[in-house]
Protein backbone atom coordinates (compact mmCIF):
# COMPACT_ATOMS: atom_id res chain seq x y z
CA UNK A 1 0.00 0.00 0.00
CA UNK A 2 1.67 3.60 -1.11
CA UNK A 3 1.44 6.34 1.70
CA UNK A 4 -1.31 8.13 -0.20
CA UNK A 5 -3.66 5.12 0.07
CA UNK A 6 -2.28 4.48 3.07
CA UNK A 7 -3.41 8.27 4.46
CA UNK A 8 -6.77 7.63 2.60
CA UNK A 9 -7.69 4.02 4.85
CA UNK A 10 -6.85 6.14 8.20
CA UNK A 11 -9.11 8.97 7.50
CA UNK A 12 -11.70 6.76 6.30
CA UNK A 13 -12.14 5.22 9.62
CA UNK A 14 -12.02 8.52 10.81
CA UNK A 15 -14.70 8.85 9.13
CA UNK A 16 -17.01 6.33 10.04
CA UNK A 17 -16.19 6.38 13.79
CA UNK A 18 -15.67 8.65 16.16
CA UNK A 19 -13.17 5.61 18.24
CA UNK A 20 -10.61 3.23 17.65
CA UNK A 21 -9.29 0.09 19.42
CA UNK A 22 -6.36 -1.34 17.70
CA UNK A 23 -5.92 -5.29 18.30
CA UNK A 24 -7.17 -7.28 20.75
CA UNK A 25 -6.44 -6.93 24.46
CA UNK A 26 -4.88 -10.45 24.61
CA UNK A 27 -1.46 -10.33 26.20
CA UNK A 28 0.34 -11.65 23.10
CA UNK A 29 1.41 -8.48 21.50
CA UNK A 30 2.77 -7.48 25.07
CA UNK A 31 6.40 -6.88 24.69
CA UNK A 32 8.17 -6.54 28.27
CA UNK A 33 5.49 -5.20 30.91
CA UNK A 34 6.03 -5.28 34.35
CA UNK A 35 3.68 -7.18 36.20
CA UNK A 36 2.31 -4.09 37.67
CA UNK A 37 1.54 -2.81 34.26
CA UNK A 38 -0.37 -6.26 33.26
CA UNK A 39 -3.85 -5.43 34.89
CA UNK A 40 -3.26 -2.16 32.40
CA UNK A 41 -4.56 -3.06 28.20
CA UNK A 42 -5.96 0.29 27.61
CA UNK A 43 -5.61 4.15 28.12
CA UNK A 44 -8.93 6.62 27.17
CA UNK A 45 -8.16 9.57 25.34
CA UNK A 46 -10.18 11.86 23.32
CA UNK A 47 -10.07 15.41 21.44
CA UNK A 48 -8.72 16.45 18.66
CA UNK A 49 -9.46 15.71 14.92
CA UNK A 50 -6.76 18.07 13.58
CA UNK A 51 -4.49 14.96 15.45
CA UNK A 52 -6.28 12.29 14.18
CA UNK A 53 -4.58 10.77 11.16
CA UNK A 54 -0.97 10.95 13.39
CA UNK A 55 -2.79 9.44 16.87
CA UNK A 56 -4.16 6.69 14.44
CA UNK A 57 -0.79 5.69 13.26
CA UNK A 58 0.77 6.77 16.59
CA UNK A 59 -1.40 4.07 18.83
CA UNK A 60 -1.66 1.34 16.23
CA UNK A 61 2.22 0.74 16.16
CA UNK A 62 2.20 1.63 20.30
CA UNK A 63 -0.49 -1.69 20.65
CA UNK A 64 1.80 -3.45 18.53
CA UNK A 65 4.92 -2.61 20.59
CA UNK A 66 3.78 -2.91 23.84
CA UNK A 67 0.03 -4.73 24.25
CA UNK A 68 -1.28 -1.47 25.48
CA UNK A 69 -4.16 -0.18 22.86
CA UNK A 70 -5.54 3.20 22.98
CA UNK A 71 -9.02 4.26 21.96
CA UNK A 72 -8.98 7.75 21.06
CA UNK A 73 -12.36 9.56 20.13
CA UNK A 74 -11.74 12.22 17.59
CA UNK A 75 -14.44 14.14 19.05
CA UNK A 76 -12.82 17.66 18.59
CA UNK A 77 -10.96 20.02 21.09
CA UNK A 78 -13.62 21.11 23.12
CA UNK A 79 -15.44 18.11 23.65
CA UNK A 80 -11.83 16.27 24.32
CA UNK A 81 -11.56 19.42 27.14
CA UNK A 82 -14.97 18.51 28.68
CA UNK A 83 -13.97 14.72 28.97
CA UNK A 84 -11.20 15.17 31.01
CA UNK A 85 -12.44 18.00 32.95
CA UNK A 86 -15.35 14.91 33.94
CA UNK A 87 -12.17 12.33 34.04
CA UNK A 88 -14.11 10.45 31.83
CA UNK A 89 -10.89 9.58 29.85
CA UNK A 90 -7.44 9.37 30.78
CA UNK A 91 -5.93 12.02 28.05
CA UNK A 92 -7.10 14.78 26.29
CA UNK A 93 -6.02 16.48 23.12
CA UNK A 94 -6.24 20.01 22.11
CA UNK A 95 -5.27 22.89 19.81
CA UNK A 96 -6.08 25.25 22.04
CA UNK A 97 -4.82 25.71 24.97
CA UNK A 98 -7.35 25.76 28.01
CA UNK A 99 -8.19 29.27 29.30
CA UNK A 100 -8.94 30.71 32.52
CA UNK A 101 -12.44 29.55 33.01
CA UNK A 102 -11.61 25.64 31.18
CA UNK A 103 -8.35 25.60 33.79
CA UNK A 104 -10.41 26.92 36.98
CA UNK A 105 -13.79 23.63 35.81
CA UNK A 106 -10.60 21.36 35.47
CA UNK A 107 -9.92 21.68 39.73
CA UNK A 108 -6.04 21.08 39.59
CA UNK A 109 -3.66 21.72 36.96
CA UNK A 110 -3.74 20.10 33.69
CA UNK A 111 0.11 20.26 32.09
CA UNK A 112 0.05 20.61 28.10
CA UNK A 113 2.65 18.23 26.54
CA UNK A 114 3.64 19.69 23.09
CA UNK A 115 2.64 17.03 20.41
CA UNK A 116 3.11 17.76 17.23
CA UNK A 117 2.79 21.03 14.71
CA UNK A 118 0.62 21.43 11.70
CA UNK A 119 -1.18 23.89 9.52
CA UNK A 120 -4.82 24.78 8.78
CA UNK A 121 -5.19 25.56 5.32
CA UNK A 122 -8.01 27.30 3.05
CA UNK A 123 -9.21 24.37 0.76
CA UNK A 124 -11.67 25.08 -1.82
CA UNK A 125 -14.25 23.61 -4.63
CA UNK A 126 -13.68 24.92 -7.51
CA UNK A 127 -13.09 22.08 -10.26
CA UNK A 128 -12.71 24.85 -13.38
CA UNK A 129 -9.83 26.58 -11.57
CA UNK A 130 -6.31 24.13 -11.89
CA UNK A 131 -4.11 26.60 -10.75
CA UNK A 132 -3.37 27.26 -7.03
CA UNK A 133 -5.30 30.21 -5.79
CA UNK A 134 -3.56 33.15 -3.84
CA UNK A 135 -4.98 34.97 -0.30
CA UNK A 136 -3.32 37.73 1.49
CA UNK A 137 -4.80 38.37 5.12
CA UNK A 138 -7.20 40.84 3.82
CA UNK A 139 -8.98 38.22 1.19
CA UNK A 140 -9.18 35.80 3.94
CA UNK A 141 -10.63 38.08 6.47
CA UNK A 142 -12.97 39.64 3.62
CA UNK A 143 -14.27 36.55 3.10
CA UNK A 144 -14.76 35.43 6.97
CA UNK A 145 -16.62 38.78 7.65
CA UNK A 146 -18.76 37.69 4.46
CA UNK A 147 -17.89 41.32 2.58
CA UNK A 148 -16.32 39.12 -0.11
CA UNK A 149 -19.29 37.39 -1.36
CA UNK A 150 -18.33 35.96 -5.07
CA UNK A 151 -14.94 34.10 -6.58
CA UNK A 152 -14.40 36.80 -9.42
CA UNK A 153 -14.07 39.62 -6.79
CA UNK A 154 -11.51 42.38 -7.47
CA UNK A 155 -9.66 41.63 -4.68
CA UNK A 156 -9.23 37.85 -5.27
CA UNK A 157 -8.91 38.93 -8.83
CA UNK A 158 -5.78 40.94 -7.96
CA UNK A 159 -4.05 38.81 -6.12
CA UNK A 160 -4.24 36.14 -8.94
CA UNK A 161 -3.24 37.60 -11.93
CA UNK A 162 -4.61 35.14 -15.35
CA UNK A 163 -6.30 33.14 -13.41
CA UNK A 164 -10.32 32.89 -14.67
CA UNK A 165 -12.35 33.03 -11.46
CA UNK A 166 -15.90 31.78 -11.84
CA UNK A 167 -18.85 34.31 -11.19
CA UNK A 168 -20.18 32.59 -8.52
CA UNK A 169 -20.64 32.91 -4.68
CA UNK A 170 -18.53 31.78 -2.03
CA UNK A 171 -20.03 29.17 0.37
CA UNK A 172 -18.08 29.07 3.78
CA UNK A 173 -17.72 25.96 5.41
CA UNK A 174 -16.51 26.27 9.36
CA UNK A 175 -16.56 24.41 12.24
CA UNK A 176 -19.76 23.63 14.29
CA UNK A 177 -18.22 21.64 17.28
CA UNK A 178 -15.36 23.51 20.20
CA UNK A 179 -12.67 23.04 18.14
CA UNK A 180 -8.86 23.56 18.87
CA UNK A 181 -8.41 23.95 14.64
CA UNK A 182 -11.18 26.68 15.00
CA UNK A 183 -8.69 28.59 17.73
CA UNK A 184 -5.81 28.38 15.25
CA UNK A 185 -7.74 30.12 12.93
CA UNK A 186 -9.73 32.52 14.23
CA UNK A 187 -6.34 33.39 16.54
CA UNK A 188 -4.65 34.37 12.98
CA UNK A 189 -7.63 36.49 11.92
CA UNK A 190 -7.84 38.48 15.42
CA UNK A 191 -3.61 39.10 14.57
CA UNK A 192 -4.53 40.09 11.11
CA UNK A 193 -7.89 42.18 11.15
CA UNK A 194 -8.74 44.70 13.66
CA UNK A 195 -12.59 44.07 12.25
CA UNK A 196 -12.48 40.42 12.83
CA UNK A 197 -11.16 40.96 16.37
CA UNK A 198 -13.57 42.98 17.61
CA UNK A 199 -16.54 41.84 16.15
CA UNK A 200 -15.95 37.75 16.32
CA UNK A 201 -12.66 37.34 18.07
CA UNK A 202 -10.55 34.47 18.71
CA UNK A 203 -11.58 30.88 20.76
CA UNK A 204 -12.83 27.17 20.05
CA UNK A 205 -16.26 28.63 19.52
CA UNK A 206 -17.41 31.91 17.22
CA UNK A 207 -20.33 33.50 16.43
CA UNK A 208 -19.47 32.73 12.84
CA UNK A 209 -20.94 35.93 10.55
CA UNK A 210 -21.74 33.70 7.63
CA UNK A 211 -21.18 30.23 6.45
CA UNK A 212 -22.55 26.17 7.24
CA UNK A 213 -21.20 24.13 10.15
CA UNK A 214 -19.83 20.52 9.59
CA UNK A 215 -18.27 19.01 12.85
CA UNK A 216 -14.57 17.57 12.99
CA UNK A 217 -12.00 18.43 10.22
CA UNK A 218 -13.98 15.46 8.75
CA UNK A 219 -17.04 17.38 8.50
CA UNK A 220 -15.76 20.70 7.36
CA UNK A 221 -13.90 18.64 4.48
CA UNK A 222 -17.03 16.72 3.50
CA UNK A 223 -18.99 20.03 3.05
CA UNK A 224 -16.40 21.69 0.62
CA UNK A 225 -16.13 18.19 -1.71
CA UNK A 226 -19.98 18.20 -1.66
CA UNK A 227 -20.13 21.81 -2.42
CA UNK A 228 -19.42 24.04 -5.46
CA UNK A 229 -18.14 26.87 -4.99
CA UNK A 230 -17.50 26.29 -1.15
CA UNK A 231 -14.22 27.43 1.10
CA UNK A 232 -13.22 26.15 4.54
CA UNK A 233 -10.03 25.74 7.11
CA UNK A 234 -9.20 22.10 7.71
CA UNK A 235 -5.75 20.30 8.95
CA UNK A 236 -3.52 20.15 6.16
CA UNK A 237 -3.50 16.17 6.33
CA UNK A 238 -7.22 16.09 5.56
CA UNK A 239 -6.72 18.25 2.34
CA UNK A 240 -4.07 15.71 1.07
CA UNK A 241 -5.63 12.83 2.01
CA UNK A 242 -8.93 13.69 0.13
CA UNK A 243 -6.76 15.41 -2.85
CA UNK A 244 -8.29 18.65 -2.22
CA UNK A 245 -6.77 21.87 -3.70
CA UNK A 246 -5.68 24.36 -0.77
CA UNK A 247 -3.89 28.41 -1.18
CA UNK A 248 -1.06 29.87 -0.70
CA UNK A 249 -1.14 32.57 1.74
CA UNK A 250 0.54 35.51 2.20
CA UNK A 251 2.72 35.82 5.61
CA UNK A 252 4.00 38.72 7.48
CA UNK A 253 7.17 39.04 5.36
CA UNK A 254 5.14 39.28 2.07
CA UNK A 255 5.62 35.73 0.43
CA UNK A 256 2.92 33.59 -0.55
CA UNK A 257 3.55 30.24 1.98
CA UNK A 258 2.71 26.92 0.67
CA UNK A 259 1.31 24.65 3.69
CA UNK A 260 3.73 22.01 4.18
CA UNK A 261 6.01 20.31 6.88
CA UNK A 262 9.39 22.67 6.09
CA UNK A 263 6.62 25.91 6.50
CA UNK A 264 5.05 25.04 9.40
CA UNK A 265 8.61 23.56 11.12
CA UNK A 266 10.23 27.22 10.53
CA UNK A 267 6.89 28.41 12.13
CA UNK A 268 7.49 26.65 15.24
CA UNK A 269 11.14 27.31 15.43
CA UNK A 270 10.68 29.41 18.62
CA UNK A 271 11.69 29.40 22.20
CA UNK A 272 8.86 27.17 23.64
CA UNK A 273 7.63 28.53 27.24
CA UNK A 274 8.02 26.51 30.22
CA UNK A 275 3.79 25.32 30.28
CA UNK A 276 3.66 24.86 26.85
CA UNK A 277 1.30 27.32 25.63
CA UNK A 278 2.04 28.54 22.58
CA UNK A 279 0.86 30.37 19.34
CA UNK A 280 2.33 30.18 15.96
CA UNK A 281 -0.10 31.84 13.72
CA UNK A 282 1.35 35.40 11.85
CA UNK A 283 4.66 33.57 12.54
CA UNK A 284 7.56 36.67 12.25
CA UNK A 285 9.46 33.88 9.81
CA UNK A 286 10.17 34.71 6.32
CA UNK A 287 9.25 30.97 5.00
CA UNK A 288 7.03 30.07 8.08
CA UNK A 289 3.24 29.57 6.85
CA UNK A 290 1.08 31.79 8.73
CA UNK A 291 -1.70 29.48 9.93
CA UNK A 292 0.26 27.26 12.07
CA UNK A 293 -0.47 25.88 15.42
CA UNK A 294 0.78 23.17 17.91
CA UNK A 295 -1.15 20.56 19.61
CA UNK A 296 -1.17 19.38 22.95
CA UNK A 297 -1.69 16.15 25.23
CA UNK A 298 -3.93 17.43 28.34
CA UNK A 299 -3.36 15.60 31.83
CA UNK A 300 -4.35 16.31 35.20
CA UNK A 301 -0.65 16.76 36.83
CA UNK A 302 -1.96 15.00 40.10
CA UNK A 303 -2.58 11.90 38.88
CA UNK A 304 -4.57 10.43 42.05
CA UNK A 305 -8.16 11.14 41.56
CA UNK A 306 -11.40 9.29 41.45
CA UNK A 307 -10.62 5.38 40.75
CA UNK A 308 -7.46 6.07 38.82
CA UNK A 309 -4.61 3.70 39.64
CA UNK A 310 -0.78 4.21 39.78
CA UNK A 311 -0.31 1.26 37.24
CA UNK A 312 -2.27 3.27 35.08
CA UNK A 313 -0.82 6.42 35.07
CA UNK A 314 2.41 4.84 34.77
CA UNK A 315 1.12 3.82 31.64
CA UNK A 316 0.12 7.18 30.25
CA UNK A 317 3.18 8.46 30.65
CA UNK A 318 5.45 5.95 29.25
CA UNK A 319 2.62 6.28 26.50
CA UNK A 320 3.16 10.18 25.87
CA UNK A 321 6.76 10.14 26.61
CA UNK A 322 7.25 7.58 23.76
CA UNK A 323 4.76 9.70 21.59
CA UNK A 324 7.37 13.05 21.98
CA UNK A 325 10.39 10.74 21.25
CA UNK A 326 10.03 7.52 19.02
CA UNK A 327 6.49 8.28 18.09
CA UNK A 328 7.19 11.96 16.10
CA UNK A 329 8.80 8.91 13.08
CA UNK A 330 5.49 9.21 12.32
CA UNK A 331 5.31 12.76 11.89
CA UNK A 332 6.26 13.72 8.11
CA UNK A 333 4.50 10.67 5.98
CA UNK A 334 1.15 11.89 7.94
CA UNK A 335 2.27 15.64 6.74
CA UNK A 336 2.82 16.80 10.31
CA UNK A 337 5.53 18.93 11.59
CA UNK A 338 7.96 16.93 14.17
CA UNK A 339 8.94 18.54 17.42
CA UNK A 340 11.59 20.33 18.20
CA UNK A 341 14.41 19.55 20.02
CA UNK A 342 13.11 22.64 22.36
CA UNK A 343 9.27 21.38 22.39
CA UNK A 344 10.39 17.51 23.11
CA UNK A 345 12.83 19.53 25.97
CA UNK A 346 9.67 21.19 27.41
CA UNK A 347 7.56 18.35 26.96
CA UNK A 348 10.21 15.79 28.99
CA UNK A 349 10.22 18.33 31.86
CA UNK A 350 6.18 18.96 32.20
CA UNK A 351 6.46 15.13 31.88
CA UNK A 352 8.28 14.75 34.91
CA UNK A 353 6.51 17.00 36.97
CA UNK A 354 3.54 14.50 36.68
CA UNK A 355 3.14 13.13 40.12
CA UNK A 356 0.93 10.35 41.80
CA UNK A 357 0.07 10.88 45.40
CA UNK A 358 2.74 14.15 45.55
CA UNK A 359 5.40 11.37 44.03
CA UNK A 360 7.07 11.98 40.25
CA UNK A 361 5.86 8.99 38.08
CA UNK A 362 8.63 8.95 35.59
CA UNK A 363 12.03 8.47 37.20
């Protein structure tokens, strides 16, 4: 199987379900457990569908290495937030970091463990057009706000000289679910337009001025295929995988930025801060894409609560250390960014500040 149809049979079962469990939880894929880790087969995580594709891959070859399986629900940011807020699941998964009010509901700190880096990119449906289409902030924001209604607008026009735009409207497709993707975005349009900030701002959620809601990247990708004419932000690995067309956008130097793994790396090559947080979008790089954005791992830091078990969390963190070190081989076939040397630095050390009952789990 090639990596393309590879790609393709991972975001398919994306599609049809929201969860996973990879093998069975027989002990014969178990390769060196400790008998304390035996009572432990599977972890509960959920979030995310901007990390989908790479967690697939990620926890398939994990269950294969070690017995453990993970069933991740590609449920989106928010909703991944909420989960373990309720420690219904073990792990969450975000791209978006959790603010004030998210961080006070949680009741004890949640660390963010850098994961990976990857771009949101303006995919469109419009079969006449071959050529790659060209956006500077102000088209994209234009367009948001709904003031730039139709494809053959002067603006988009301009900014793609001998191309033949169709005369017909834009349809906007967006995000209907919290969604750490929809924080990317709307983060870069509060940097770039004064208009957008004050009248929709920045967060998982928007009051969107115009457009139709699909929920998960897989959504938001289904409604521009099924639509003519329609526009929409989705993770650059879900534009690939479908082979649908997606812009070049201007950055803050003035170059039009192709999406892809060497953009969004010199996005992220930044001094990381010591919880994390972090954004990337309007990235100050000369070849960094603009609409960048890390991802993180969310877990309660105090890992005694409710019927949780040391065994357990011993698991979870051999799982997400090994997803920051061996696991980013994943990274580039699955068109994500890896780490840096300074985010898999600042992920090892919010790592081992992870305690269970006041005692560090990883030694």
């Amino acid at each position: 199987m090639n990596k393309r149809n590879f790609k393709m049979t991972i975001l398919s079962a994306g599609i049809l379900a929201v969860s996973l469990f990879f093998g069975a939880c027989s002990g014969s894929g178990n390769k060196g457990n400790t008998s304390s880790d035996a009572a432990v087969q599977t972890l509960i995580g959920a979030g995310s569908s901007f990390d989908y594709p790479l967690f697939s891959k990620m926890f398939s070859a994990y269950h294969q290495n070690t017995g453990i399986q993970v069933n991740y629900q590609s449920v989106g940011s928010g909703a991944g937030i909420s989960q373990l807020t309720h420690k219904t699941v073990d792990f969450g998964a975000s791209d978006a970091p959790m603010n004030a009010e998210q961080e006070q509901a949680a009741g004890g700190r949640v660390l963010h463990i850098p994961v990976t880096a990857g771009a949101v990119v303006i995919s469109y449906n419009l079969p006449e057009v071959k050529d790659t289409l060209k956006f500077t902030p102000s088209i994209l924001a234009g367009i948001f706000l709904g003031k730039i209604t139709k494809w053959n607008d002067p603006q988009i026009a301009a900014a793609n000289p001998g191309i033949t735009l169709p005369a017909t409207h834009i349809v906007i497709a967006h995000r209907s679910d919290g969604s750490g993707t929809t924080n990317i975005f709307t983060d870069y349009l509060s940097k770039i337009s004064e208009d957008w900030k004050s009248k929709v701002g920045a967060g998982t959620a928007v009051n969107w001025p115009v457009g139709l809601g699909g929920k998960g990247n897989e959504g938001v990708s289904g409604l521009i295929r099924q639509t003519p004419g329609a526009l929409g932000y989705i993770e650059l690995a879900y534009a690939i995988q479908n082979n649908m067309p997606y812009a070049k956008l201007q950055n803050k130097a003035g170059h039009f930025i192709t999406p892809s793994i060497e953009s969004v790396t010199a996005a992220a090559n930044i001094e990381i801060p010591a919880n994390g947080k972090i954004s990337l979008t309007n990235t100050e790089s000369a070849t960094g894409y603009p609409i960048s954005g890390f991802s993180w791992v969310l877990i309660y830091q105090e890992q005694k609560y409710k019927d949780n078990s040391q065994a357990k969390s011993e698991q979870l963190l051999k799982l997400l250390n090994w997803m920051i070190h061996d696991g980013q081989k994943f990274s580039a076939d699955l068109d994500y960014a890896p780490l840096s040397p300074a985010a898999v630095k600042t992920g090892e050390t919010l790592l081992k500040s992870a305690t269970f009952n006041g005692a560090a789990i990883l030694k």
